[in-house]
N, C-alpha and C. Protein backbone atom coordinates (compact mmCIF):
# COMPACT_ATOMS: atom_id res chain seq x y z
N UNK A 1 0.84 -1.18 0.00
CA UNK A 1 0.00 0.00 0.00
C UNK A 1 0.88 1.25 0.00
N UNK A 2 0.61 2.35 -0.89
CA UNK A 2 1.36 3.31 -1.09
C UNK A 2 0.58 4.40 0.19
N UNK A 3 1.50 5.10 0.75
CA UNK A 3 1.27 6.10 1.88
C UNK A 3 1.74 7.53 1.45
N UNK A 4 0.64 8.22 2.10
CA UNK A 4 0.66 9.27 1.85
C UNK A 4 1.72 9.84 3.10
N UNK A 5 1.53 11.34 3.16
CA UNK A 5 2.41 12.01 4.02
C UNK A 5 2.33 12.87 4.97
N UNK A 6 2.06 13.31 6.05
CA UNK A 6 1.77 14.89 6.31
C UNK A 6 2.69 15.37 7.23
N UNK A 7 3.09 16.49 7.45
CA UNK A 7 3.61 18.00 8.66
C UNK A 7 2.84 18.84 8.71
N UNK A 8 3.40 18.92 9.81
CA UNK A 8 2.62 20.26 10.48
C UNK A 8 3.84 21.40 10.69
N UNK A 9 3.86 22.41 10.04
CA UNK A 9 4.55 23.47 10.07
C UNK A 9 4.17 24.49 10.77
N UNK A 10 3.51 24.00 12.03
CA UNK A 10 2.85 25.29 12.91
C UNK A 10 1.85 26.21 12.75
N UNK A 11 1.72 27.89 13.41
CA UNK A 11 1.18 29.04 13.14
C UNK A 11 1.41 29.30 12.18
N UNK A 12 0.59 30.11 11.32
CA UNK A 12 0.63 30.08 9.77
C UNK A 12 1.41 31.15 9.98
N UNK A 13 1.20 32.01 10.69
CA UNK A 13 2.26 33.31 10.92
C UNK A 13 3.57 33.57 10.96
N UNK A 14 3.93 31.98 11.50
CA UNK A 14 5.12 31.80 11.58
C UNK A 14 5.78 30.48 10.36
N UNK A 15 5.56 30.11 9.56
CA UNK A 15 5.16 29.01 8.59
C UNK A 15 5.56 29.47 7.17
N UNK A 16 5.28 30.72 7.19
CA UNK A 16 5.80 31.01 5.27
C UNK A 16 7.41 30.73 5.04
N UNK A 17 8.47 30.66 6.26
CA UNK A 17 9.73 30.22 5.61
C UNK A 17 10.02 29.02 5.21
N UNK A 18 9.11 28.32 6.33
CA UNK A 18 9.26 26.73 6.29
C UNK A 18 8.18 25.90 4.87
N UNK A 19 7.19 26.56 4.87
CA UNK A 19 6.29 26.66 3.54
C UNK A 19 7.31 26.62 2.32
N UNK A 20 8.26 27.95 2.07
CA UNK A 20 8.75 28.09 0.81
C UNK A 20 10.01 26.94 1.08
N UNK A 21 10.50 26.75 2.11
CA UNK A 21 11.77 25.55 1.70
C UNK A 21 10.79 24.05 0.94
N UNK A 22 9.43 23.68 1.77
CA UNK A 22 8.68 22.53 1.75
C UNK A 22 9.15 22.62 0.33
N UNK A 23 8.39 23.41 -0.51
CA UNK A 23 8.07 24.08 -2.00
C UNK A 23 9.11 23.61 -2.52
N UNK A 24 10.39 24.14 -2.21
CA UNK A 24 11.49 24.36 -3.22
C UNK A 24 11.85 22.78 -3.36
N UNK A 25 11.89 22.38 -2.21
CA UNK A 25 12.15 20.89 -2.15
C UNK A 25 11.81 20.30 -2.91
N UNK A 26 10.67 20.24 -2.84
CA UNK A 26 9.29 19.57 -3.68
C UNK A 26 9.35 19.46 -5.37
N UNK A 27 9.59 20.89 -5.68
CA UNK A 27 10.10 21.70 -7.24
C UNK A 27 11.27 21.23 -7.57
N UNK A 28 12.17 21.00 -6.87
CA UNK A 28 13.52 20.64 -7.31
C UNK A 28 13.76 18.76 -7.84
N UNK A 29 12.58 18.21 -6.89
CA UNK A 29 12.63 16.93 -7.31
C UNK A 29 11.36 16.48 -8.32
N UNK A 30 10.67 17.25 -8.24
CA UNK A 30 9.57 17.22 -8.88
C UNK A 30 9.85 17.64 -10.76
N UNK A 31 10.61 18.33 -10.56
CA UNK A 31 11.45 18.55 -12.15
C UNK A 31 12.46 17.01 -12.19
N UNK A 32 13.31 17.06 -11.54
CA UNK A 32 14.32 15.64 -11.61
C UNK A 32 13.52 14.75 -12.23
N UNK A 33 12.61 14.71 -11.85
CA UNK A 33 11.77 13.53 -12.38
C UNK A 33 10.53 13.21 -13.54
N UNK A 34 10.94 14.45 -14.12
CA UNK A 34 10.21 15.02 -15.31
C UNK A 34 8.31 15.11 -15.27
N UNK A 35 8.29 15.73 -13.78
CA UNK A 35 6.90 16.08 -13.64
C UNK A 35 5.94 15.13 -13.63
N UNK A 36 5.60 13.89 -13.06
CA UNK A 36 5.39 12.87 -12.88
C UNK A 36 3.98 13.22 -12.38
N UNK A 37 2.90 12.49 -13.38
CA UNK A 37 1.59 12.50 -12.45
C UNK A 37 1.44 11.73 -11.53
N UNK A 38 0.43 12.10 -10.35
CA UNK A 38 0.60 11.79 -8.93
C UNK A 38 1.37 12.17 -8.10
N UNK A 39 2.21 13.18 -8.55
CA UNK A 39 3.29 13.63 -7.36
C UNK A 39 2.82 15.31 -7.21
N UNK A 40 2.27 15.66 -5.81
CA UNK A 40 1.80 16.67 -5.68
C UNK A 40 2.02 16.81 -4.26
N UNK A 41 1.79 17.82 -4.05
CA UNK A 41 1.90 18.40 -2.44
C UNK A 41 0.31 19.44 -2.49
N UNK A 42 0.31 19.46 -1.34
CA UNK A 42 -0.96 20.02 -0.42
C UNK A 42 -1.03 20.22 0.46
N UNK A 43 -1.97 21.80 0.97
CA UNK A 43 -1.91 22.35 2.13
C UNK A 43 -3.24 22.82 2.51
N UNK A 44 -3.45 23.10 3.50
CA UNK A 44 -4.78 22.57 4.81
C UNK A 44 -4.00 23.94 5.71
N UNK A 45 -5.10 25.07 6.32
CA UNK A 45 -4.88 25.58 7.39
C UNK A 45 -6.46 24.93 8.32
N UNK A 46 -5.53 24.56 9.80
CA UNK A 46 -6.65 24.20 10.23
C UNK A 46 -6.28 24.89 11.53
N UNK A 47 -7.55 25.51 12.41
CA UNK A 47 -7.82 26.08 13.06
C UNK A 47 -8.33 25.71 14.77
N UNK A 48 -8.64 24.32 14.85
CA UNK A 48 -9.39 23.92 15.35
C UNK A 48 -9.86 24.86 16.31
N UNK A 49 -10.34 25.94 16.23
CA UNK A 49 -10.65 26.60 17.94
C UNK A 49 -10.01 27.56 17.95
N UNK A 50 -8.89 27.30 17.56
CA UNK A 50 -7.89 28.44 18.41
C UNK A 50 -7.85 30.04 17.42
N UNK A 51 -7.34 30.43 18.29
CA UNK A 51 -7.17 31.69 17.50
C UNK A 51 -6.32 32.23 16.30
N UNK A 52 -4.97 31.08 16.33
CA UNK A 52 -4.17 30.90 15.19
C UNK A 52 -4.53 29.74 14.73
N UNK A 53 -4.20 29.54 13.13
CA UNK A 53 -4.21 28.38 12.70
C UNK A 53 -3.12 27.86 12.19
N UNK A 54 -3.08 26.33 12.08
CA UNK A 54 -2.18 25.60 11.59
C UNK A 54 -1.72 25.55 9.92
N UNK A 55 -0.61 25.38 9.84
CA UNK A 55 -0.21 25.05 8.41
C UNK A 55 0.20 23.49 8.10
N UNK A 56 -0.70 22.95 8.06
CA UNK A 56 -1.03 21.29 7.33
C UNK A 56 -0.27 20.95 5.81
N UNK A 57 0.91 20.51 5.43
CA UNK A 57 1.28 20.04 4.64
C UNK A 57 1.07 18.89 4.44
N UNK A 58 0.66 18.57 2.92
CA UNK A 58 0.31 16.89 2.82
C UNK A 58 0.66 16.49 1.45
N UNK A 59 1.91 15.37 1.43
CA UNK A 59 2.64 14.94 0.17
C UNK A 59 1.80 13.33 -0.36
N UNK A 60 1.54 13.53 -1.32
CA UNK A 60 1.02 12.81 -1.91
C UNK A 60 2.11 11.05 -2.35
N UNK A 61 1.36 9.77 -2.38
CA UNK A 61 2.40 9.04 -2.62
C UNK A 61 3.54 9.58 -3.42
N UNK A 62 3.37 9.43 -4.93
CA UNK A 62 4.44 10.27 -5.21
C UNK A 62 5.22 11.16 -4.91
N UNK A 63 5.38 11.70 -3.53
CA UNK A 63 6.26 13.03 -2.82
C UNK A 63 6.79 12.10 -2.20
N UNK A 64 6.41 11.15 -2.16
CA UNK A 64 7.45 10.27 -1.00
C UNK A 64 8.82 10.57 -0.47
N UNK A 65 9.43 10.31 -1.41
CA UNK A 65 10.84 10.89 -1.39
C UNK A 65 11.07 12.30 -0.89
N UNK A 66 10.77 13.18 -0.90
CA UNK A 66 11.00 14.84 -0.57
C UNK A 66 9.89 14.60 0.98
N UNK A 67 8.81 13.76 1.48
CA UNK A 67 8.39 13.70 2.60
C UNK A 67 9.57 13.21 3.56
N UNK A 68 10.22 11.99 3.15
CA UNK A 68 11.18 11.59 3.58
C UNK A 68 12.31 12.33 3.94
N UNK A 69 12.38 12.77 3.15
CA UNK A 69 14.09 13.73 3.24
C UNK A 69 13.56 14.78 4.08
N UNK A 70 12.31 15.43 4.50
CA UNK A 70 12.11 16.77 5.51
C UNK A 70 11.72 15.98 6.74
N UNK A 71 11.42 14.60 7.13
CA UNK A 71 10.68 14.24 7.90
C UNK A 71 8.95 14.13 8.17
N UNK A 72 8.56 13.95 7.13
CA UNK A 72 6.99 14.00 7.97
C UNK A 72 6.62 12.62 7.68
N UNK A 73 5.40 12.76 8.53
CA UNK A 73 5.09 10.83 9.08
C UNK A 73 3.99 10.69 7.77
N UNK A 74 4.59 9.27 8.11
CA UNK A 74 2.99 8.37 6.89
C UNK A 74 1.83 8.73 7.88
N UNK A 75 0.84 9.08 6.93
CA UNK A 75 -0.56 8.82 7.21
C UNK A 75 -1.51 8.51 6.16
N UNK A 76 -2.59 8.30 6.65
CA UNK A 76 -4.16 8.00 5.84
C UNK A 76 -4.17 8.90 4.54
N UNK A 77 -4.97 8.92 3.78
CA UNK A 77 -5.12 9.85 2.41
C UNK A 77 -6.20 10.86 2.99
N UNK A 78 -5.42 12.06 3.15
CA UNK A 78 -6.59 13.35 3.78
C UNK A 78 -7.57 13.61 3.14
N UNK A 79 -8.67 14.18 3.95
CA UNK A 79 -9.68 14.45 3.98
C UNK A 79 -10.15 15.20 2.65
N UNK A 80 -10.44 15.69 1.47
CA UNK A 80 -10.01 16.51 0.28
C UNK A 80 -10.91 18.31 1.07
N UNK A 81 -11.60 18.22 2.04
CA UNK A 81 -11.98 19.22 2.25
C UNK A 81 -11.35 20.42 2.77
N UNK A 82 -11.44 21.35 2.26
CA UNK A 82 -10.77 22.85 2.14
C UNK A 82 -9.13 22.36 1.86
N UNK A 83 -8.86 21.50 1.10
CA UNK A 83 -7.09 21.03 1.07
C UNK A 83 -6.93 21.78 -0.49
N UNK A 84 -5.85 22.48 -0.57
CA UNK A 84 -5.42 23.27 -1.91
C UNK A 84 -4.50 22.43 -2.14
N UNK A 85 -3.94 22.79 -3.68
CA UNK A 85 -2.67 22.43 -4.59
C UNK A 85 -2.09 22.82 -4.15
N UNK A 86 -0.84 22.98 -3.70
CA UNK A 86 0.40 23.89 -3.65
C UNK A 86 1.58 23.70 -4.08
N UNK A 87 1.76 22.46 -4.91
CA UNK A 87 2.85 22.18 -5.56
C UNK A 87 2.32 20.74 -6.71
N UNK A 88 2.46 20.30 -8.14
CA UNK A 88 2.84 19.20 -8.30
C UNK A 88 0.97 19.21 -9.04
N UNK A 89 1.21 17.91 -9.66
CA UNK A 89 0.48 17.52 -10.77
C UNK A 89 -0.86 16.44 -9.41
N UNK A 90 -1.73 17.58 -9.43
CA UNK A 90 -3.18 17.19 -8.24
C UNK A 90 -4.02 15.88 -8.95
């Protein structure tokens, strides 16, 4: 079974540096590999309650490799609700 990916990159406030490295990562292997459908990345702010919200990154099987190399854990195939493109062939 192929696994998906996710991080959590915190307050979104604090999140756009770590956002644009996710990205570049992502872009840099995502070309290597001549743009491969199924390899996409995705992002989720979730809020639960609080007054800041979270920045939810989620690599698709194909990101495998670039999930791997930043650290984020296998999980389930997310939820598709309020989840954007943010990198990679959706």
């Amino acid at each position: 079974m192929t696994s998906w990916h996710v991080m959590n990159l915190g307050d979104a406030m604090m999140a756009d540096d770590d956002l644009v490295d996710v990205k570049r990562r992502f872009d840099r292997l995502y070309r290597q590999r001549g743009r491969p459908p199924g390899m996409a990345l995705y992002v989720r702010h979730v809020s639960e309650g609080r007054l800041h919200c979270d920045v939810i990154v989620y690599f698709s099987p194909g990101a495998k490799a670039v999930a791997e190399e930043i650290g984020a854990d296998p999980c389930p195939p997310p939820n598709t609700e309020a989840l954007g493109l943010l990198a990679g062939a959706g």
